[in-house]
Protein backbone atom coordinates (compact mmCIF):
# COMPACT_ATOMS: atom_id res chain seq x y z
CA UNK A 1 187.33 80.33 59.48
CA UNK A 2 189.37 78.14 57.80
CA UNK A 3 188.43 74.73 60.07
CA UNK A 4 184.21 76.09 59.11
CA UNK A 5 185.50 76.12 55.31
CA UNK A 6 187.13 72.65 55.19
CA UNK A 7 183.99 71.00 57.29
CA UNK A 8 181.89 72.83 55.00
CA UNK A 9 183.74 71.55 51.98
CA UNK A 10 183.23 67.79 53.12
CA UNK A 11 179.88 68.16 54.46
CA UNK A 12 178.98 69.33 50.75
CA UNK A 13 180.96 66.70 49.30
CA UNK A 14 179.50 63.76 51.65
CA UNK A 15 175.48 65.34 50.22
CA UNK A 16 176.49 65.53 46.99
CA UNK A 17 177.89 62.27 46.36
CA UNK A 18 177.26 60.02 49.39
CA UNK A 19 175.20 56.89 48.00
CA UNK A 20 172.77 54.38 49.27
CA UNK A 21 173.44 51.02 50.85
CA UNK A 22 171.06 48.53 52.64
CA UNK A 23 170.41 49.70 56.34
CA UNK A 24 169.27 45.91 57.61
CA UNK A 25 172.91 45.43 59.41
CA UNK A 26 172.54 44.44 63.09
CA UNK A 27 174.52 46.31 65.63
CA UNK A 28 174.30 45.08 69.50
CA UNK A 29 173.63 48.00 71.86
CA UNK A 30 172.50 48.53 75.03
CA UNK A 31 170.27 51.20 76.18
CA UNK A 32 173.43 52.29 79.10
CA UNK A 33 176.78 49.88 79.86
CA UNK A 34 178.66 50.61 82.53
CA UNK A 35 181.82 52.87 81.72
CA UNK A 36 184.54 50.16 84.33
CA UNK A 37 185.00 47.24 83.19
CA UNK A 38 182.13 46.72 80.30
CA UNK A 39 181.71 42.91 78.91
CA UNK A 40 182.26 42.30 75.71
CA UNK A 41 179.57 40.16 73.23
CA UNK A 42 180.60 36.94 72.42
CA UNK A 43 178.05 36.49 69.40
CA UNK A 44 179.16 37.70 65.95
CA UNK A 45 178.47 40.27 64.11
CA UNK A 46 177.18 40.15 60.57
CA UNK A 47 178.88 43.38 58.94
CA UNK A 48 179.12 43.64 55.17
CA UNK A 49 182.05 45.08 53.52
CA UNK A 50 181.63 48.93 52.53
CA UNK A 51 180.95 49.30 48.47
CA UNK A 52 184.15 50.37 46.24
CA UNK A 53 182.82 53.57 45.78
CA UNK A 54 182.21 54.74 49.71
CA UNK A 55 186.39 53.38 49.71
CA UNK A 56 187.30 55.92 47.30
CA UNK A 57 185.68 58.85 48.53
CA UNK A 58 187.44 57.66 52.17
CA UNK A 59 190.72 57.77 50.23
CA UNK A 60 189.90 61.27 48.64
CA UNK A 61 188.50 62.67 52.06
CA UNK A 62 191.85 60.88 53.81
CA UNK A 63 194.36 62.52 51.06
CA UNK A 64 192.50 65.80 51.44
CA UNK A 65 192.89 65.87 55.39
CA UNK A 66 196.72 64.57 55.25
CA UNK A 67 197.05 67.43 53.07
CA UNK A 68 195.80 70.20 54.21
CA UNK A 69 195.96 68.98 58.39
CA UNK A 70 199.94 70.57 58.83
CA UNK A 71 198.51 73.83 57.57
CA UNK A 72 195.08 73.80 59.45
CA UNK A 73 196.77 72.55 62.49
CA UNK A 74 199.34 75.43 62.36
CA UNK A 75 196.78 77.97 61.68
CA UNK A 76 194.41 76.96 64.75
CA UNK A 77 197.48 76.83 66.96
CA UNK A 78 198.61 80.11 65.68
CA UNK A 79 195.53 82.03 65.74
CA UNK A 80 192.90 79.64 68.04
CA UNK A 81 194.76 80.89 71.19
CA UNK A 82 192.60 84.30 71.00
CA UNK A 83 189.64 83.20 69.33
CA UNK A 84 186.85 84.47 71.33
CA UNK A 85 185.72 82.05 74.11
CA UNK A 86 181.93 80.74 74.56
CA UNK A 87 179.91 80.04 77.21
CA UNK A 88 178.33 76.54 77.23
CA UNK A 89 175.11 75.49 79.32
CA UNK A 90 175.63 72.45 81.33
CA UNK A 91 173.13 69.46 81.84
CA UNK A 92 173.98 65.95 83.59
CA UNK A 93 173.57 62.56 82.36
CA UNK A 94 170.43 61.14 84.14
CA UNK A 95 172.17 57.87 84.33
CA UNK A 96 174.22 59.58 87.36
CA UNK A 97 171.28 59.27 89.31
CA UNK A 98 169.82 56.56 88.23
CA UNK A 99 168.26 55.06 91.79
CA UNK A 100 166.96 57.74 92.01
CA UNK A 101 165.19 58.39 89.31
CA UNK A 102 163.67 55.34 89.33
CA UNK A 103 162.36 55.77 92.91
CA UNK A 104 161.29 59.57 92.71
CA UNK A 105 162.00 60.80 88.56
CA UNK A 106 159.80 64.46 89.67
CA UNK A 107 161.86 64.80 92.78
CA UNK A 108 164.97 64.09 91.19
CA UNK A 109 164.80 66.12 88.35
CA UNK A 110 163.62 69.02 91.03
CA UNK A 111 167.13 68.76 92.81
CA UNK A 112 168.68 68.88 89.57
CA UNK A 113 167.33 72.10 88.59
CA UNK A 114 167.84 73.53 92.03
CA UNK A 115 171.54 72.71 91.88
CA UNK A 116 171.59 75.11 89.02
CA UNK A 117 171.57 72.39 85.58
CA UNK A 118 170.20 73.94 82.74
CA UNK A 119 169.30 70.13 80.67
CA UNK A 120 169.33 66.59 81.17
CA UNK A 121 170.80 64.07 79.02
CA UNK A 122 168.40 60.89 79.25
CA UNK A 123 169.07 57.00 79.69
CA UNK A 124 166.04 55.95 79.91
CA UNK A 125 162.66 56.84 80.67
CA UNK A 126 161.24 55.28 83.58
CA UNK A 127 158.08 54.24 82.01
CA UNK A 128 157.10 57.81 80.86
CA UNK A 129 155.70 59.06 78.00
CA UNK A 130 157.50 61.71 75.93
CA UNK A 131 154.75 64.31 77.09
CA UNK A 132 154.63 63.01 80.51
CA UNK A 133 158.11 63.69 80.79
CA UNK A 134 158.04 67.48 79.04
CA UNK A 135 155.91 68.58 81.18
CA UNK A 136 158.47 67.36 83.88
CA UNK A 137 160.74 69.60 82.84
CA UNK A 138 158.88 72.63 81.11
CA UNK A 139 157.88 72.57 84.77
CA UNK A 140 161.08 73.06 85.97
CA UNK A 141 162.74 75.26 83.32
CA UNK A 142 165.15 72.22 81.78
CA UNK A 143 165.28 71.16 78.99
CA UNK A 144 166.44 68.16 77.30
CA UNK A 145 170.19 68.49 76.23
CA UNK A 146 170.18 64.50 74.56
CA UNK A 147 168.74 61.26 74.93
CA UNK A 148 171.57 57.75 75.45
CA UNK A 149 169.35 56.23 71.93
CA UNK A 150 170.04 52.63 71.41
CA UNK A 151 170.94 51.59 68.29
CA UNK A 152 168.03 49.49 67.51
CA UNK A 153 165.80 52.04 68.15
CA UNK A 154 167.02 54.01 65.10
CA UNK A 155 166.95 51.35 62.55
CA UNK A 156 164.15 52.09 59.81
CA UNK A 157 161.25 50.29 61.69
CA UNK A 158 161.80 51.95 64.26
CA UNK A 159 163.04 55.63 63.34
CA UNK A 160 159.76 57.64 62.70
CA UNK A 161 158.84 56.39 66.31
CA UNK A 162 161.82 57.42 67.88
CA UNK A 163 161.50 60.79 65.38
CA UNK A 164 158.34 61.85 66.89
CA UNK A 165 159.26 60.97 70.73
CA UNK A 166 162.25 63.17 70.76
CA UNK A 167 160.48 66.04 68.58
CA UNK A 168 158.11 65.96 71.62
CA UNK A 169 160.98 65.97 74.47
CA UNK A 170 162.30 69.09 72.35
CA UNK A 171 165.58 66.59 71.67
CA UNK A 172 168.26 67.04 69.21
CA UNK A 173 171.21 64.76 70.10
CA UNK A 174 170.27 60.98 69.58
CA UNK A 175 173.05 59.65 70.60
CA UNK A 176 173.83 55.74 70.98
CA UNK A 177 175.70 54.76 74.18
CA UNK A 178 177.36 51.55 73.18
CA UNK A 179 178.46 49.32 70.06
CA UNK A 180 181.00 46.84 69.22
CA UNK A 181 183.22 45.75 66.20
CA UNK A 182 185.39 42.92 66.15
CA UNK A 183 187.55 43.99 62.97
CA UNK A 184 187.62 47.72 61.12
CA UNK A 185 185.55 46.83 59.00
CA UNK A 186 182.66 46.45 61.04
CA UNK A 187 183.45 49.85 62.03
CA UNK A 188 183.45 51.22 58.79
CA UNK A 189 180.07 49.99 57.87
CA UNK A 190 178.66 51.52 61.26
CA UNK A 191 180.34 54.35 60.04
CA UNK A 192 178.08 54.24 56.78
CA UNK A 193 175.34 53.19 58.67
CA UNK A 194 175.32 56.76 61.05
CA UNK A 195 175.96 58.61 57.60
CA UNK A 196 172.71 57.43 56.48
CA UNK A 197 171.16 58.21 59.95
CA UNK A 198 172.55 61.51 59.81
CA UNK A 199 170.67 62.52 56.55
CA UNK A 200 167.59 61.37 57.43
CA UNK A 201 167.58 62.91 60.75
CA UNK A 202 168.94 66.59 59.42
CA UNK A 203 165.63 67.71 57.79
CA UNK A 204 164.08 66.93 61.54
CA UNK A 205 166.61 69.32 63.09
CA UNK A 206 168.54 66.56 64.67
CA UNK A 207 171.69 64.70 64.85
CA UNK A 208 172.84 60.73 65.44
CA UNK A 209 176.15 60.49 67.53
CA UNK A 210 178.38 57.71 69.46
CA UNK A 211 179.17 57.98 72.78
CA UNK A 212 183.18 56.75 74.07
CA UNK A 213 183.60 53.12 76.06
CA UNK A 214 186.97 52.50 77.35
CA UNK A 215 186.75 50.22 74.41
CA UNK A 216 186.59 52.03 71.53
CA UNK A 217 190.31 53.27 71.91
CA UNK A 218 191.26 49.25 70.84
CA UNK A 219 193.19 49.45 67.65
CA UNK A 220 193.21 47.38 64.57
CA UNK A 221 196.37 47.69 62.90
CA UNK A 222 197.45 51.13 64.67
CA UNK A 223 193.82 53.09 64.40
CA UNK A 224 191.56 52.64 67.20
CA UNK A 225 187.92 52.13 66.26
CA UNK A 226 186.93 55.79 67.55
CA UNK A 227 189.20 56.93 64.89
CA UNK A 228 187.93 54.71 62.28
CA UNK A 229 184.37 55.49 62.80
CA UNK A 230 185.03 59.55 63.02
CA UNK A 231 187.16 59.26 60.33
CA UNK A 232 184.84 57.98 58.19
CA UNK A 233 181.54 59.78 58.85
CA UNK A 234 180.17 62.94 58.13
CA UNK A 235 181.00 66.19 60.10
CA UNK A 236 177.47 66.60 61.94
CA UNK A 237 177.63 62.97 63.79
CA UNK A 238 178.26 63.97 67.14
CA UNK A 239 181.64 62.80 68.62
CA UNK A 240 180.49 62.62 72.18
CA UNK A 241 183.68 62.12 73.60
CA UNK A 242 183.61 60.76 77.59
CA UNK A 243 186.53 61.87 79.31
CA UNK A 244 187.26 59.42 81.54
CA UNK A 245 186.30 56.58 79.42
CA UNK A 246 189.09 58.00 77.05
CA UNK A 247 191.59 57.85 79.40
CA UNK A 248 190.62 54.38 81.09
CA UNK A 249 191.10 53.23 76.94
CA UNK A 250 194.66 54.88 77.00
CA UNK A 251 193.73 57.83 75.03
CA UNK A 252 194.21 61.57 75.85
CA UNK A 253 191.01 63.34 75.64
CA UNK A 254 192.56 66.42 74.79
CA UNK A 255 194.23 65.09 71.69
CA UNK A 256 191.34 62.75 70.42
CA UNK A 257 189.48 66.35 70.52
CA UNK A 258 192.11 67.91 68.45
CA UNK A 259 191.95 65.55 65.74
CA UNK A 260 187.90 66.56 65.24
CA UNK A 261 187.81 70.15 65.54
CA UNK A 262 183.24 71.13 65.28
CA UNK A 263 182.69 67.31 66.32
CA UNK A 264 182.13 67.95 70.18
CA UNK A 265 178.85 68.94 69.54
CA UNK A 266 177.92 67.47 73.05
CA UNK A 267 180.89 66.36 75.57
CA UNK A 268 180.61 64.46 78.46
CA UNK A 269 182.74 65.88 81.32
CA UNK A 270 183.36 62.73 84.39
CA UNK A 271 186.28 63.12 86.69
CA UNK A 272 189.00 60.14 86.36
CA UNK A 273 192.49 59.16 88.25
CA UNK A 274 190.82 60.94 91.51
CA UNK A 275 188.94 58.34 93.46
CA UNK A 276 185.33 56.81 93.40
CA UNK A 277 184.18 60.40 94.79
CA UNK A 278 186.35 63.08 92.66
CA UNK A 279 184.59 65.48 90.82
CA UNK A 280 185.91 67.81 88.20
CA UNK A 281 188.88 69.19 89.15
CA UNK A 282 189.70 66.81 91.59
CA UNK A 283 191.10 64.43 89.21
CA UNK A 284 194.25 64.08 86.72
CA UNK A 285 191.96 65.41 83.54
CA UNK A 286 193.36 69.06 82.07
CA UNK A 287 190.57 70.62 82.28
CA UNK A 288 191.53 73.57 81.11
CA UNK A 289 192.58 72.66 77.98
CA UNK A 290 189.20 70.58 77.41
CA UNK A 291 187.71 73.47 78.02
CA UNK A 292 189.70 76.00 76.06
CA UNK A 293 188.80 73.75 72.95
CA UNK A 294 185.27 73.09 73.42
CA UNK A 295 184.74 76.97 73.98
CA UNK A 296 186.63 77.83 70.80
CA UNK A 297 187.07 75.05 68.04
CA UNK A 298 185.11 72.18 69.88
CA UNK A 299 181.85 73.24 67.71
CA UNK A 300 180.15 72.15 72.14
CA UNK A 301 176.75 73.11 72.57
CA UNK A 302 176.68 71.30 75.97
CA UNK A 303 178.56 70.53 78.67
CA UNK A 304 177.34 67.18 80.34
CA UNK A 305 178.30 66.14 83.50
CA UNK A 306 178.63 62.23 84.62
CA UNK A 307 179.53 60.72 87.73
CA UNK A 308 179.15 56.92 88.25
CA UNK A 309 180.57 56.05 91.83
CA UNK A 310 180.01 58.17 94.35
CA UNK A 311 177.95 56.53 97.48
CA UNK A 312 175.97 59.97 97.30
CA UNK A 313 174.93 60.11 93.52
CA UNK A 314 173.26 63.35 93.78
CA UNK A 315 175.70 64.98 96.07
CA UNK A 316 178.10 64.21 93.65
CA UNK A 317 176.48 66.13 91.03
CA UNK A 318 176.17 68.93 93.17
CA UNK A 319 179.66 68.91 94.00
CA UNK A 320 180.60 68.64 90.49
CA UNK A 321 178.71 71.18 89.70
CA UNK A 322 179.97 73.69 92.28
CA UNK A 323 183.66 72.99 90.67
CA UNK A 324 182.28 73.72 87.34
CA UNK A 325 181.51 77.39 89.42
CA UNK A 326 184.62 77.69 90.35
CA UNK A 327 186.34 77.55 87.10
CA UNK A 328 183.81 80.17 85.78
CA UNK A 329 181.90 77.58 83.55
CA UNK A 330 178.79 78.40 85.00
């Protein structure tokens, strides 16, 4: 109750008072990177500094949070424990099975809905149209639980295009896969930048997020860019944490997801420490504490599951999927 009041406070507070800035910034994205070993741009980027006023409302929002966080914290940790748990449907990342996809997209989205999946996430869409690909999966009985949204594709030119192709997949979650910033401030004005996106996307029923890289745990001057960029945007961008890719960065998943209670709107859940071929459960993630706060102060409306190395892409998702029974997540 009192974590819905305080989002509710700054979600008011970022309406209210949050002002315009000019939206022609360019921000390098791929449609999908690879979560090992991504390579890093070597052309610039041209970011311009956030406006005086966006600064102080970051130091009023930062005060606010110091001030209240020893309280709020204690109070989750005091009462959270028996707040009622949820259950969460649980879709895979298409990129898992990518090959295949691209060889059979019908028959692969078939298997995925006889494993038991209740969504798919996309990366891509093999040269289908938005209605081509709904009637996939009405089909089938899946929906579509996100789409990996390059950045470009969301920049003004582009947005009412990319508005009506998701309102026809029956998409919510627009989330981009991959960015860079050489310097916090280039992740403060991508910060500014999804703020915008986020209000111009809310009347549609949908929300912008980021999705985790290894990379995004660098820090400049002692606050990695994840935590500069959720610090500094609005409460309904999606903080689609990747659990492994946390951990390869030398962050905990379980605290990042502490620090952002409602922000795991969508999660991505990939095995890590365990082998090319571990699954969930198999690996050195604590699951059950991922899971204890997506189900109670996470905000999660899906579960996605990602493997990227297995020699057997779709047995791997099967397998996953089965340890996912196991644990009584679905």
């Amino acid at each position: 109750m009192l974590t819905a009041f305080l989002v509710l406070a700054v979600k008011r507070y970022w309406v209210d008072a949050e002002p315009s800035v000019s939206q022609h910034v360019g921000v390098r994205a791929s449609e999908r990177r690879p979560a090992r070993n991504p390579k890093t741009s070597s052309r610039s980027q041209h970011m311009h500094s956030p406006n005086l006023a966006f600064m102080n409302r970051r130091a009023f929002l930062r005060n606010t949070v110091a001030a209240c966080g020893g309280a709020l914290l204690g109070w989750e940790q005091s009462f959270g424990a028996g707040a009622e748990r949820r259950r969460i449907p649980v879709g895979v990342q298409l990129y898992s099975v990518r090959e295949l996809c691209a060889k059979d997209l019908a028959g692969t989205l078939a298997a995925i809905a006889r494993i038991g999946y209740k969504g798919v996430e996309w990366a891509g869409y093999y040269n289908r149209s938005a209605k081509e690909l709904r009637r996939m999966l009405d089909d089938l009985g899946l929906v579509t639980c996100g789409t990996h949204t390059p950045f470009e594709s969301l920049l003004p030119q582009q947005l009412p295009a990319t508005i009506e192709f998701n309102q026809t997949l029956g998409n919510h979650f627009l989330i981009v896969p991959w960015m860079e910033g050489k310097s916090k401030g280039d992740w403060l004005e991508k910060a500014h930048l999804f703020n915008e996106l986020a209000e111009k996307l809310r009347p549609h029923g949908m929300y912008v997020g980021y999705h985790a890289h290894a990379h995004d745990f660098q820090k400049f001057n002692n606050e990695t860019a994840w935590d500069i960029f959720f610090g500094n945007t609005q409460p309904d961008v999606v903080m689609q944490l990747d659990t492994s890719n946390c951990l390869a960065g030398g962050a905990d998943p379980v605290s990042v997801l502490r620090r952002y209670p409602g922000r795991a709107i969508t999660i991505h859940l990939k095995a890590h420490g365990g082998g090319p071929e571990a699954v969930i459960g198999e690996d050195k993630i604590d699951w059950s504490a991922v899971f204890e706060w997506c189900e109670t102060r996470g905000g999660t409306q899906w579960y996605v599951v990602e493997h990227e190395t297995s020699r057997d892409s779709l047995d791997a998702v099967r397998r996953a999927y089965v340890a996912l029974q196991k644990m009584g997540k679905v």
